[in-house]
PDB file of N, CA and C in Angstrom:
ATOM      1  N   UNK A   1     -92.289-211.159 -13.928  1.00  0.00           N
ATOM      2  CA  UNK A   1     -92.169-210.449 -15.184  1.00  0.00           C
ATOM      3  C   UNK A   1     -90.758-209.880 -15.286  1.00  0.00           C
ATOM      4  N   UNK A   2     -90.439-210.178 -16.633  1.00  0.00           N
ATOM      5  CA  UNK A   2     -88.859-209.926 -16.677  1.00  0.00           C
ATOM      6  C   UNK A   2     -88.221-208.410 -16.176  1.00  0.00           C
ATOM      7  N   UNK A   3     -89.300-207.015 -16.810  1.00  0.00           N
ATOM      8  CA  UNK A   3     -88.635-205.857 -16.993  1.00  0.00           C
ATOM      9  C   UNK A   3     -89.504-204.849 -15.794  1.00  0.00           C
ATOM     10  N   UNK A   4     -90.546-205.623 -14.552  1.00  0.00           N
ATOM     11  CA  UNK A   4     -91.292-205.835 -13.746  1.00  0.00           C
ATOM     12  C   UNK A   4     -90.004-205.101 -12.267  1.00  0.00           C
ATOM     13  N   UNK A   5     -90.078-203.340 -11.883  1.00  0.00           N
ATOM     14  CA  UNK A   5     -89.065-203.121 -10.778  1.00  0.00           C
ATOM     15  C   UNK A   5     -89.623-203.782  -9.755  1.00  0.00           C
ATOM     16  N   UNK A   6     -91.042-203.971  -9.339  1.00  0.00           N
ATOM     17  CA  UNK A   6     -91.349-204.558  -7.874  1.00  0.00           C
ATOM     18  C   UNK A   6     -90.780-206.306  -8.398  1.00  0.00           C
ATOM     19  N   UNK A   7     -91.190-206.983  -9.649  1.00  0.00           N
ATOM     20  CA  UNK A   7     -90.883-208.037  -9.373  1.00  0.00           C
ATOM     21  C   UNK A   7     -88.680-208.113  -9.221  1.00  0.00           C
ATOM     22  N   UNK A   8     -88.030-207.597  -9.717  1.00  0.00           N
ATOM     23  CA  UNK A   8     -87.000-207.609  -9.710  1.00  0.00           C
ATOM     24  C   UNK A   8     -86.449-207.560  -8.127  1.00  0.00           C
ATOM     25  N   UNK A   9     -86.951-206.332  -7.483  1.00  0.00           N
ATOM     26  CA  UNK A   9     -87.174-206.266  -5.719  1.00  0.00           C
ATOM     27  C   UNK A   9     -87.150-207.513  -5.238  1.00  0.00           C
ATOM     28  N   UNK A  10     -88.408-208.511  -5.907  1.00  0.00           N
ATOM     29  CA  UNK A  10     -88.813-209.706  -4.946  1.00  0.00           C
ATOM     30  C   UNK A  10     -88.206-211.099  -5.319  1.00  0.00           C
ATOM     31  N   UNK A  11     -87.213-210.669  -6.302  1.00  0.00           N
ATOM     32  CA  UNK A  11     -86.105-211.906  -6.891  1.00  0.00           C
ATOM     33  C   UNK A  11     -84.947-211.208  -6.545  1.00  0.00           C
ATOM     34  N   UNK A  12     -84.638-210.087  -5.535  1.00  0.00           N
ATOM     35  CA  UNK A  12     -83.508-210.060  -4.883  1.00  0.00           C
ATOM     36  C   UNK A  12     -82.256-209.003  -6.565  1.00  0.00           C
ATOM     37  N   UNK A  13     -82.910-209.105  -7.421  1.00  0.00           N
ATOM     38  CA  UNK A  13     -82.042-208.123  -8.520  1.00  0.00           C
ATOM     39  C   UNK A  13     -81.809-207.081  -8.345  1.00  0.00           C
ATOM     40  N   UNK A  14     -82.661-206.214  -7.663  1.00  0.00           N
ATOM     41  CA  UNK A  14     -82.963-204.714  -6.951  1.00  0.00           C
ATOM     42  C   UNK A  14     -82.829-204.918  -5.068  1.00  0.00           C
ATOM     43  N   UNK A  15     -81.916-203.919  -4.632  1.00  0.00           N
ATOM     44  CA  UNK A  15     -82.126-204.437  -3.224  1.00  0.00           C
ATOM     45  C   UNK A  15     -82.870-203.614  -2.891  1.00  0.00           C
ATOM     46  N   UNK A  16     -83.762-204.374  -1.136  1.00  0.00           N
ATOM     47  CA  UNK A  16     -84.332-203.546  -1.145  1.00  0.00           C
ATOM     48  C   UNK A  16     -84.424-203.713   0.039  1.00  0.00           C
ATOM     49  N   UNK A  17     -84.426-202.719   1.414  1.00  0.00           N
ATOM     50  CA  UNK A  17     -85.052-202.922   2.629  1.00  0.00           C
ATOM     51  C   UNK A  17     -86.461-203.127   3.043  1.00  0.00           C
ATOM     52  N   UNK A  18     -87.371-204.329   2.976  1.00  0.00           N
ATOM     53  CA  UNK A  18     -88.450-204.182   3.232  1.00  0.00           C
ATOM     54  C   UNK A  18     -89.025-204.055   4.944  1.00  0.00           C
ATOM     55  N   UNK A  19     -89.846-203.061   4.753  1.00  0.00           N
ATOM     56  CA  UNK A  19     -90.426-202.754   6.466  1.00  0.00           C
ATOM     57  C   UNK A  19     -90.818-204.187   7.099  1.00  0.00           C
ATOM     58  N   UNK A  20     -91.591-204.853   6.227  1.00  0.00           N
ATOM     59  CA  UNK A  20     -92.442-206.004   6.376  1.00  0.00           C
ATOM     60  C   UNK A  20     -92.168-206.879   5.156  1.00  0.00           C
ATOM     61  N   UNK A  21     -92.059-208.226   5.359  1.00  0.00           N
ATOM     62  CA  UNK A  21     -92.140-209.330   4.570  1.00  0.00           C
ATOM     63  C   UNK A  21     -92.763-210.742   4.910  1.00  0.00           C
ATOM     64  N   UNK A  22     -93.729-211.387   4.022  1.00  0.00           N
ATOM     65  CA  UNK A  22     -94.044-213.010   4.511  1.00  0.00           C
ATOM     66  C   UNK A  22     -94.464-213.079   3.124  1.00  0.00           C
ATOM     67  N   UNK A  23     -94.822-214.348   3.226  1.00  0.00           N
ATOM     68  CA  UNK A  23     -94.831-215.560   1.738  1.00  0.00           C
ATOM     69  C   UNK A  23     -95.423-214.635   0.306  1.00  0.00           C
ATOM     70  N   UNK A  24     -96.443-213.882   1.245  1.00  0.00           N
ATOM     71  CA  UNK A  24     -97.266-213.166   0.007  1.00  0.00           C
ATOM     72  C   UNK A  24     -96.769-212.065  -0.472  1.00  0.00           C
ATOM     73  N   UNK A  25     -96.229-211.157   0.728  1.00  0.00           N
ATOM     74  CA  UNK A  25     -96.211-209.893   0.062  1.00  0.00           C
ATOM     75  C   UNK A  25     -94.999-208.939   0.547  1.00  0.00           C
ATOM     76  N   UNK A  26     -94.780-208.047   0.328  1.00  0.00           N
ATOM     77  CA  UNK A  26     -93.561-207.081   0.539  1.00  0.00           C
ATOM     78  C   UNK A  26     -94.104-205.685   1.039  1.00  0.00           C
ATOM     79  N   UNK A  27     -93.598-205.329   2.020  1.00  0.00           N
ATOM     80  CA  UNK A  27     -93.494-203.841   1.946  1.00  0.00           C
ATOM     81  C   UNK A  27     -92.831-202.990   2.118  1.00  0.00           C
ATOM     82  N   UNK A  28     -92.567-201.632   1.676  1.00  0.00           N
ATOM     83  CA  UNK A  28     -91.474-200.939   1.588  1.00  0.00           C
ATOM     84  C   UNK A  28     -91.796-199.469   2.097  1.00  0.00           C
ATOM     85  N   UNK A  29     -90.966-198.808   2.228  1.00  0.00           N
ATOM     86  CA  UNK A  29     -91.191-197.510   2.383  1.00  0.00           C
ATOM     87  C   UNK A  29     -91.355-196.738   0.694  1.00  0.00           C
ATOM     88  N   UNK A  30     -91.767-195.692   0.422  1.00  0.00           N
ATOM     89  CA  UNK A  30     -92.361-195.139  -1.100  1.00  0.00           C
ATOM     90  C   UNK A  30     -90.762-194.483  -0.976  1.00  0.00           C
ATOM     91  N   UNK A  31     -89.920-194.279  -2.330  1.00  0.00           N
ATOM     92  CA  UNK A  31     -89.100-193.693  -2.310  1.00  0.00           C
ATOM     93  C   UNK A  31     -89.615-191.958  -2.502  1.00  0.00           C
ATOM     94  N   UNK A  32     -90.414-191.525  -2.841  1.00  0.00           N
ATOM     95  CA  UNK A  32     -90.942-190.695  -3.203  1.00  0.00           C
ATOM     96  C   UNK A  32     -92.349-190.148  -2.214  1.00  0.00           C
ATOM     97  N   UNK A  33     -91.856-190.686  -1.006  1.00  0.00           N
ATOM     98  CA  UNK A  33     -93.651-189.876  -0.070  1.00  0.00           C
ATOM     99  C   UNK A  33     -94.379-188.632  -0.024  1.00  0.00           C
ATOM    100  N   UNK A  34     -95.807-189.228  -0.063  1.00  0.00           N
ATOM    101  CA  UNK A  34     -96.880-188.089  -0.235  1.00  0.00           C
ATOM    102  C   UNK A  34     -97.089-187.904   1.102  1.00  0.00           C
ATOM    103  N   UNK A  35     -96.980-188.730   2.388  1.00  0.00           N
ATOM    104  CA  UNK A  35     -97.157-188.520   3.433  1.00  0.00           C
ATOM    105  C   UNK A  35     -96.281-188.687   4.236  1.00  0.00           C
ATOM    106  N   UNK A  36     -96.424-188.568   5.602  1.00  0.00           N
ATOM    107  CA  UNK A  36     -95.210-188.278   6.773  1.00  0.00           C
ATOM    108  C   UNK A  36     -94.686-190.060   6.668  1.00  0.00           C
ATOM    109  N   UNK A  37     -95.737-190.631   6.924  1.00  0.00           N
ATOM    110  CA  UNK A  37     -95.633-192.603   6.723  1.00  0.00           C
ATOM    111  C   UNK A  37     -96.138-192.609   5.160  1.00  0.00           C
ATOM    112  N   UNK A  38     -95.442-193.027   4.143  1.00  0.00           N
ATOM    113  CA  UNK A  38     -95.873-193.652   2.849  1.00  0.00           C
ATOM    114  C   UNK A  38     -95.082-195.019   2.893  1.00  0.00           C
ATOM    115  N   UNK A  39     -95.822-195.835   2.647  1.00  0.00           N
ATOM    116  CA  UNK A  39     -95.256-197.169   2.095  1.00  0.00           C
ATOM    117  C   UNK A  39     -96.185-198.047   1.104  1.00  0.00           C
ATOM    118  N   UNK A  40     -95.417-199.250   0.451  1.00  0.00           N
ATOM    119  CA  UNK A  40     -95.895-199.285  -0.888  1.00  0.00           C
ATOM    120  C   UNK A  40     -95.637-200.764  -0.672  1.00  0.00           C
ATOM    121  N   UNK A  41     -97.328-201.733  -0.750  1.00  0.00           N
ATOM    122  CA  UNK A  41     -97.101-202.985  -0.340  1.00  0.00           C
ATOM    123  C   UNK A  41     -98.020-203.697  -1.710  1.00  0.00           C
ATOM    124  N   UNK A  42     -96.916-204.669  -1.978  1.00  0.00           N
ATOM    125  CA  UNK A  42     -96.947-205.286  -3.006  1.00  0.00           C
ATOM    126  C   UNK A  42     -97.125-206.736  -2.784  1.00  0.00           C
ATOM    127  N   UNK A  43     -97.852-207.439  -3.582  1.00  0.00           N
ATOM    128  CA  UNK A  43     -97.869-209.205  -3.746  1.00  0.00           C
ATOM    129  C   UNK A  43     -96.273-209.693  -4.305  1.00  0.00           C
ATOM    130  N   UNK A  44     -96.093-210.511  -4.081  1.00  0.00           N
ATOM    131  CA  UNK A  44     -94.911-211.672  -4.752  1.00  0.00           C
ATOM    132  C   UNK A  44     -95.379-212.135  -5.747  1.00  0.00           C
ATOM    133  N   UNK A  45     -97.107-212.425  -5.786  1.00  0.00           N
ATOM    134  CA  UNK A  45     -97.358-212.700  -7.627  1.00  0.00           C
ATOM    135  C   UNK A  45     -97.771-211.400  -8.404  1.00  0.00           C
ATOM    136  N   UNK A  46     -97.128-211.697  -9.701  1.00  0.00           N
ATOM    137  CA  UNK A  46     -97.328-210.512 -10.660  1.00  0.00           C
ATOM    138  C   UNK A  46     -98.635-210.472 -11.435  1.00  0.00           C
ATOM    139  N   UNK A  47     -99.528-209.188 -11.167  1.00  0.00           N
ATOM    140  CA  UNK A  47    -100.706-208.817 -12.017  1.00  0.00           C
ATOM    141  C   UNK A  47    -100.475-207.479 -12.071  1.00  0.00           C
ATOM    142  N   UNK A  48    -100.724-206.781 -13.692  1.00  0.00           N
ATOM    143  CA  UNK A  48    -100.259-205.823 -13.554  1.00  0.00           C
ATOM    144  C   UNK A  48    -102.023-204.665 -12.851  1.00  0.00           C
ATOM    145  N   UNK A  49    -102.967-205.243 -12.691  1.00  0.00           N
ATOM    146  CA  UNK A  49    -104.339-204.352 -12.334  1.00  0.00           C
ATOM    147  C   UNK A  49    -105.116-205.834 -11.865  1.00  0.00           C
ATOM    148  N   UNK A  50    -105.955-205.011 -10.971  1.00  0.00           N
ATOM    149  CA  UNK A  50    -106.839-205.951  -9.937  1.00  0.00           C
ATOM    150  C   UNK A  50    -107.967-206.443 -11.475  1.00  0.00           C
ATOM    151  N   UNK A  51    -108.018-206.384 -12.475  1.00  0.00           N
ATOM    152  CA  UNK A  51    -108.957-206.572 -13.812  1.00  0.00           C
ATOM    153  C   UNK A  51    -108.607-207.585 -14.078  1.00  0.00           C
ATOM    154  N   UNK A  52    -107.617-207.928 -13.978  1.00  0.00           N
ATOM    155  CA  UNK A  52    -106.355-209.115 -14.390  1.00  0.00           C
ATOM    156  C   UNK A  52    -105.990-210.440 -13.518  1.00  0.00           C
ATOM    157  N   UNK A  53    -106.368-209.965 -12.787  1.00  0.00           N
ATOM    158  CA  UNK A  53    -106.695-211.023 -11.040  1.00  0.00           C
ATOM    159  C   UNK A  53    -107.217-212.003 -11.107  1.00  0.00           C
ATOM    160  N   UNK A  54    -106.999-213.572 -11.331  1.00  0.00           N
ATOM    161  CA  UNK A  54    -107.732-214.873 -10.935  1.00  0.00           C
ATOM    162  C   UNK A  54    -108.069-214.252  -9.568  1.00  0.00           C
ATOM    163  N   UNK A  55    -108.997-215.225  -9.521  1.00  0.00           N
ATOM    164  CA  UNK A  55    -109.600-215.237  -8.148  1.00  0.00           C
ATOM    165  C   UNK A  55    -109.177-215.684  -7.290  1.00  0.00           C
ATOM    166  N   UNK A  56    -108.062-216.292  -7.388  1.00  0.00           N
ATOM    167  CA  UNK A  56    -107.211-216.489  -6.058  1.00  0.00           C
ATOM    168  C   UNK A  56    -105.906-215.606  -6.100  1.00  0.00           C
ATOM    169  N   UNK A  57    -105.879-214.558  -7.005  1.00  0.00           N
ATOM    170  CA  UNK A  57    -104.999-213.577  -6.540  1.00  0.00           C
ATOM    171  C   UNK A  57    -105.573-212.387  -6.164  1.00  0.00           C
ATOM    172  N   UNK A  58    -107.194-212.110  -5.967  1.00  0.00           N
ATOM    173  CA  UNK A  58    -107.952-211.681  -5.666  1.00  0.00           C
ATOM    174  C   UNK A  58    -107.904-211.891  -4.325  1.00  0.00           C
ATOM    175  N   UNK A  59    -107.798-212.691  -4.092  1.00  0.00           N
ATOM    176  CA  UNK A  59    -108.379-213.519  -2.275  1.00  0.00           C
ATOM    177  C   UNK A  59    -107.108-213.433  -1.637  1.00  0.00           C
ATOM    178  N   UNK A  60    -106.127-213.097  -2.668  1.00  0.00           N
ATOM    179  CA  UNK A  60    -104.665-213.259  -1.943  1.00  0.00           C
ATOM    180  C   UNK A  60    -104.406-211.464  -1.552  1.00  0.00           C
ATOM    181  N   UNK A  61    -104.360-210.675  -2.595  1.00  0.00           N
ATOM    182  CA  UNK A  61    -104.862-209.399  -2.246  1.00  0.00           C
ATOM    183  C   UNK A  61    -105.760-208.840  -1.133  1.00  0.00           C
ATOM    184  N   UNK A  62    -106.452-209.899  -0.635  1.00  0.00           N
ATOM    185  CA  UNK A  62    -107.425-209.544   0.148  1.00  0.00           C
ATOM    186  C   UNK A  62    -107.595-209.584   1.511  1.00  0.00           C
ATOM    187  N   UNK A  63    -106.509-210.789   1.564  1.00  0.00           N
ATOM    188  CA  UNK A  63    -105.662-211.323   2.800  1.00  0.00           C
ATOM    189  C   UNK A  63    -104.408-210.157   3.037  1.00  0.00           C
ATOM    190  N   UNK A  64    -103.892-209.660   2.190  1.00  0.00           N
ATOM    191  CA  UNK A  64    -102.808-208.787   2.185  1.00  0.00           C
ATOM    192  C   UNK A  64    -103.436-207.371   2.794  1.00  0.00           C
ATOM    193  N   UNK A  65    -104.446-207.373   2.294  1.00  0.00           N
ATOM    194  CA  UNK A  65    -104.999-205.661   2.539  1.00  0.00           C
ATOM    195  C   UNK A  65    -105.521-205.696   4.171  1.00  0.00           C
ATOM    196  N   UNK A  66    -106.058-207.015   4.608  1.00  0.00           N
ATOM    197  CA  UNK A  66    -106.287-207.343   6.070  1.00  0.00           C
ATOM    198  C   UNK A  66    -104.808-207.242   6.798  1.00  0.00           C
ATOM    199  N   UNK A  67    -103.763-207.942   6.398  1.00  0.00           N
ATOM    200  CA  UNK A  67    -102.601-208.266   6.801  1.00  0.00           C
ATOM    201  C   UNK A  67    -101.963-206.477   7.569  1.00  0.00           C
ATOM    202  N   UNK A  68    -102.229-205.645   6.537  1.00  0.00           N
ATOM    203  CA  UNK A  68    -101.704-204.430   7.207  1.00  0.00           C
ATOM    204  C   UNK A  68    -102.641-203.579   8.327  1.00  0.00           C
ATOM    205  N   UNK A  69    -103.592-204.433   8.834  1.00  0.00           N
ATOM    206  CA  UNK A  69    -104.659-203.528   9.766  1.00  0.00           C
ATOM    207  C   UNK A  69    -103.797-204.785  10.925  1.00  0.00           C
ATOM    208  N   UNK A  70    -103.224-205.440  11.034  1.00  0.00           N
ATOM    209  CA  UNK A  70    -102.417-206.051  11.886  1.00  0.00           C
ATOM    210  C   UNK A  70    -100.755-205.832  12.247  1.00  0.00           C
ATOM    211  N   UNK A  71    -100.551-204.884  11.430  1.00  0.00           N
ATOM    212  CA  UNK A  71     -99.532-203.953  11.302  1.00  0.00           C
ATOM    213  C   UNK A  71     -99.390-202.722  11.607  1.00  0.00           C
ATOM    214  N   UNK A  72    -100.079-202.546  12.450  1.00  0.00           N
ATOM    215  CA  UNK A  72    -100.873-200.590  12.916  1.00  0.00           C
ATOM    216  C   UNK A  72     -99.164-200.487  13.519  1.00  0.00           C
ATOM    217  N   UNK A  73     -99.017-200.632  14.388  1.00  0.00           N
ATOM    218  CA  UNK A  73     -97.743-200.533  15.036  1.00  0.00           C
ATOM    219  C   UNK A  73     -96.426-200.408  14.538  1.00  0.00           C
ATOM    220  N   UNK A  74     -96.312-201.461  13.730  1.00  0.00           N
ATOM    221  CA  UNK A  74     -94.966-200.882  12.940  1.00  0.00           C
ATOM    222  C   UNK A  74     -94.811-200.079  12.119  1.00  0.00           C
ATOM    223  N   UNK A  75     -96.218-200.057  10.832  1.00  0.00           N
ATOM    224  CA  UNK A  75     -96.556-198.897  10.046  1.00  0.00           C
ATOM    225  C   UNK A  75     -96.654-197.244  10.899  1.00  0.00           C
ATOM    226  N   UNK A  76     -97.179-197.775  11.992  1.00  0.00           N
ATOM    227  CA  UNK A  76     -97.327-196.353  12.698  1.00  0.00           C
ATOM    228  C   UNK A  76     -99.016-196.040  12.149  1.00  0.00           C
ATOM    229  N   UNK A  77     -99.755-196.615  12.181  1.00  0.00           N
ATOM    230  CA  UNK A  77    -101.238-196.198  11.629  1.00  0.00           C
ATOM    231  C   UNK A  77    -102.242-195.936  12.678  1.00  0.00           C
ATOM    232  N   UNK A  78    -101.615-195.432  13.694  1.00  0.00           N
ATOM    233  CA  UNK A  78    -102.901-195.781  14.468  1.00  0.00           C
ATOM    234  C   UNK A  78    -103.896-194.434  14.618  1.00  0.00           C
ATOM    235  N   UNK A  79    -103.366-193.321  14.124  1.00  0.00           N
ATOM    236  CA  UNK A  79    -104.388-192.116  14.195  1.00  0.00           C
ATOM    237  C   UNK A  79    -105.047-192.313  13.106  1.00  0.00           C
ATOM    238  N   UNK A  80    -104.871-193.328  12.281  1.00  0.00           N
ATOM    239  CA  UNK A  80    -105.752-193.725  10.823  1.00  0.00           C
ATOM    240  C   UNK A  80    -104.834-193.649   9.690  1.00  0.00           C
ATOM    241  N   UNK A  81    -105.246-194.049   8.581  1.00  0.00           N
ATOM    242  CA  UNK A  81    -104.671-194.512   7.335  1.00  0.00           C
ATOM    243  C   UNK A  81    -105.483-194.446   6.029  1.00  0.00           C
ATOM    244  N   UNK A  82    -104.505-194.239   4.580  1.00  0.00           N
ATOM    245  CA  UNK A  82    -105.257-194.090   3.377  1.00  0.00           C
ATOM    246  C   UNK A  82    -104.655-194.991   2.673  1.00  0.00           C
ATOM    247  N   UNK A  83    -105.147-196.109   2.109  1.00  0.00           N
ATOM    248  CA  UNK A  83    -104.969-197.027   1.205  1.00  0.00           C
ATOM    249  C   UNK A  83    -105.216-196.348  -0.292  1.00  0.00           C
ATOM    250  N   UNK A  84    -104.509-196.643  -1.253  1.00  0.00           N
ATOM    251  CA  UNK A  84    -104.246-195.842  -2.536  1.00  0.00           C
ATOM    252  C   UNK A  84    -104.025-197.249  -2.940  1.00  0.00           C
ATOM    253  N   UNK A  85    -104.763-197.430  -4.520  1.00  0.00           N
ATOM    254  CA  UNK A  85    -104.839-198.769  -5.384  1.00  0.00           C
ATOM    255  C   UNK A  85    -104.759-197.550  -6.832  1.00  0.00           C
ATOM    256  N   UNK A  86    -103.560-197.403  -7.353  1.00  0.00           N
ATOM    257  CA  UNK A  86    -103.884-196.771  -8.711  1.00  0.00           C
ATOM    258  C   UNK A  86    -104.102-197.878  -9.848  1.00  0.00           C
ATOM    259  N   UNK A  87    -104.979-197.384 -10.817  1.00  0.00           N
ATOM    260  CA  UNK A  87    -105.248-198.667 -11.392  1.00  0.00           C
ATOM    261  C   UNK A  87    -105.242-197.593 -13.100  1.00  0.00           C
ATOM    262  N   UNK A  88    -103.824-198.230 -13.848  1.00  0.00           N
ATOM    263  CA  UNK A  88    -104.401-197.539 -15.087  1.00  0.00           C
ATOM    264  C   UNK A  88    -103.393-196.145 -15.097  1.00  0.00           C
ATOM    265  N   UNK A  89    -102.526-196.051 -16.583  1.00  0.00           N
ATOM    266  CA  UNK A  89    -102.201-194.567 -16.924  1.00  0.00           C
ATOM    267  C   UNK A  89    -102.798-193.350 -16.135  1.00  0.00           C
ATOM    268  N   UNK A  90    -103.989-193.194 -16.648  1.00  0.00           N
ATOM    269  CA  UNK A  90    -104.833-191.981 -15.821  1.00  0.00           C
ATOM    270  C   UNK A  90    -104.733-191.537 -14.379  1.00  0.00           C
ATOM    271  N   UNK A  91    -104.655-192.953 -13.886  1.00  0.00           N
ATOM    272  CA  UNK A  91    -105.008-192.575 -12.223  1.00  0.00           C
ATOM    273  C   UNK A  91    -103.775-192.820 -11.660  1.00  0.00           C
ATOM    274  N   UNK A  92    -102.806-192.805 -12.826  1.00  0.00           N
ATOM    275  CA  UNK A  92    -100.982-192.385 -11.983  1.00  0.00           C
ATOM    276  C   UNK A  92    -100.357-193.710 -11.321  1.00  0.00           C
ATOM    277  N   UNK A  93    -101.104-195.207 -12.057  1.00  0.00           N
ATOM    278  CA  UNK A  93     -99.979-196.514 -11.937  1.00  0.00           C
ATOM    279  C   UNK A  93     -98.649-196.123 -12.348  1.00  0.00           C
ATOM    280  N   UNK A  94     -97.946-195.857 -12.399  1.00  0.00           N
ATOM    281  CA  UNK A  94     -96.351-196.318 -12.955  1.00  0.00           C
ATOM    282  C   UNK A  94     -95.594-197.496 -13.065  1.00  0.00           C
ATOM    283  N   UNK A  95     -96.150-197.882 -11.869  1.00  0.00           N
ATOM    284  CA  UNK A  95     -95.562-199.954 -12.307  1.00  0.00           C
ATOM    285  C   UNK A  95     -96.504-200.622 -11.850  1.00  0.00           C
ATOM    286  N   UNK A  96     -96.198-201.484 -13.396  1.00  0.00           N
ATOM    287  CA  UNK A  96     -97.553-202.316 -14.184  1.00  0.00           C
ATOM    288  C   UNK A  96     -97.605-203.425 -13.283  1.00  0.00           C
ATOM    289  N   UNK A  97     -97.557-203.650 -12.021  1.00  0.00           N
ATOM    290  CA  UNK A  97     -97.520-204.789 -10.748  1.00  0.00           C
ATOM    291  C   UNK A  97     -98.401-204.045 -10.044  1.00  0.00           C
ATOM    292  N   UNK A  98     -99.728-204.825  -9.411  1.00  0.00           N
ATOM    293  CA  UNK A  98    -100.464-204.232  -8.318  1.00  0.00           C
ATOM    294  C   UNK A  98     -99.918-203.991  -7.113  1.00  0.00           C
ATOM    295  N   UNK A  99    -100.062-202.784  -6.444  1.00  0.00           N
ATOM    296  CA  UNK A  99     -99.183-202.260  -5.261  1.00  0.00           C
ATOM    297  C   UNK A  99    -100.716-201.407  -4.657  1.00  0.00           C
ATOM    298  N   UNK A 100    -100.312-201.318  -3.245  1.00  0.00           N
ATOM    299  CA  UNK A 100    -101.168-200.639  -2.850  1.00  0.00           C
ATOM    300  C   UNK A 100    -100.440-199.232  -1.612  1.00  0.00           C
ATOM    301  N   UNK A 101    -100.426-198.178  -2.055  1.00  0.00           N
ATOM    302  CA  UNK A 101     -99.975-197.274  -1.144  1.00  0.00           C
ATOM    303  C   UNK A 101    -100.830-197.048   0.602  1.00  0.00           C
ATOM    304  N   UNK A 102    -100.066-196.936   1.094  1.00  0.00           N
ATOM    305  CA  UNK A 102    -100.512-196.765   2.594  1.00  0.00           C
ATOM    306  C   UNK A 102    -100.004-195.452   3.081  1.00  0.00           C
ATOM    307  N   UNK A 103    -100.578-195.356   3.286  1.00  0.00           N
ATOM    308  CA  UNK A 103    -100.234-193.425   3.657  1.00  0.00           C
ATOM    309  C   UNK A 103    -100.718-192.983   5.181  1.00  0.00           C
ATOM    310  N   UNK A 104     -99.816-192.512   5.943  1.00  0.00           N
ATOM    311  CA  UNK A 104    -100.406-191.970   7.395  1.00  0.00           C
ATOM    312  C   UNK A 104     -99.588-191.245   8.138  1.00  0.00           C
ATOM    313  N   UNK A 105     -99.450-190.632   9.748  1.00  0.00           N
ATOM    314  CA  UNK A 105     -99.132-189.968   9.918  1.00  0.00           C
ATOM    315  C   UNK A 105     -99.240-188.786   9.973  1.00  0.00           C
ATOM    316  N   UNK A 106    -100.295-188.056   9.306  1.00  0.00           N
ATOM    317  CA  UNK A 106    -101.054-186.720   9.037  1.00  0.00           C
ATOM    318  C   UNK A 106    -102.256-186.818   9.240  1.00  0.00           C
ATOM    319  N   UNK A 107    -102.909-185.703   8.854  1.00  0.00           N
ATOM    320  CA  UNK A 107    -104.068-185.467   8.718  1.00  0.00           C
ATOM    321  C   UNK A 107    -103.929-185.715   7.189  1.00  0.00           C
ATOM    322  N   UNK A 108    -104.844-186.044   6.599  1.00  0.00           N
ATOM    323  CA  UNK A 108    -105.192-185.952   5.238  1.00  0.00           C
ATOM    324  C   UNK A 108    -106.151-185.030   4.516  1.00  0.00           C
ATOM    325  N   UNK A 109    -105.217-184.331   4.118  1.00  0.00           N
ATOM    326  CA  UNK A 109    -106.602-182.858   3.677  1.00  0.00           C
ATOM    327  C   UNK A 109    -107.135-183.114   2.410  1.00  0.00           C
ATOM    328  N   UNK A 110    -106.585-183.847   1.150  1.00  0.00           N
ATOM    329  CA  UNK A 110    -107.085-184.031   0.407  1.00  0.00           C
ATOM    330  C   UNK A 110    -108.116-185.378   0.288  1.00  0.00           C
ATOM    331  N   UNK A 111    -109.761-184.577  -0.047  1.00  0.00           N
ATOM    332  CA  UNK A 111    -110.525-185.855   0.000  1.00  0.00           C
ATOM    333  C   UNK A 111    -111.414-186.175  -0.944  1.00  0.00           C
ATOM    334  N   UNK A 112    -110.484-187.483  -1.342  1.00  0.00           N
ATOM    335  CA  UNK A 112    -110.818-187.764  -2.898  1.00  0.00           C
ATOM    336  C   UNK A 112    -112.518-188.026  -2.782  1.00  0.00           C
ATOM    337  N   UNK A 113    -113.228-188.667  -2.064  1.00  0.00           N
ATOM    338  CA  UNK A 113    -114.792-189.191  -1.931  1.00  0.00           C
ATOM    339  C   UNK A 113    -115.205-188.707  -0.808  1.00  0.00           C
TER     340      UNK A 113
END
């Protein structure tokens, strides 16, 4: 997507240091962290909400969200972790590309469920 900051990131227009990279997906550190570890891991294909998802960018998402429980170590996750999917104005998306926040390093006092 043309006006798309994660897709601009992943066509090299925006630089960017990613923690982690392979075919599918990107990840970065959050410029803006809620936690001691925040990072912000994104697909290479553009959907702006999981509503919007063929089913094989569904399955590709799904592989991605496994992909970082194989990443404990470099993320630093191993006292545990909070996956964050904002989906939608309301629940505080800002860019219209599915991303999923990873958050760790703390305790987490706020508990959404």
């Amino acid at each position: 997507m043309k006006d798309c900051l994660f897709c601009k990131m992943i066509a090299g227009e925006i630089p960017v240091t990613p923690v982690y990279q392979d075919e599918d997906m990107f990840i970065i550190r959050d410029i803006d962290p809620k936690a001691k570890n925040h990072y912000l891991m994104f697909l290479k294909q553009h959907f702006a909400r999981i509503a919007d998802a063929t089913e094989e960018q569904a399955a590709l998402l799904g592989k991605c969200l496994l992909k970082v429980s194989a990443l404990t170590e470099l993320l630093e996750l191993q006292g545990g972790y909070r996956l964050v999917i904002n989906q939608g104005e309301d629940a505080g998306q800002t860019v219209q590309h599915v991303h999923v926040h990873i958050l760790s390093g703390q305790k987490m006092n706020w508990q959404p469920a």
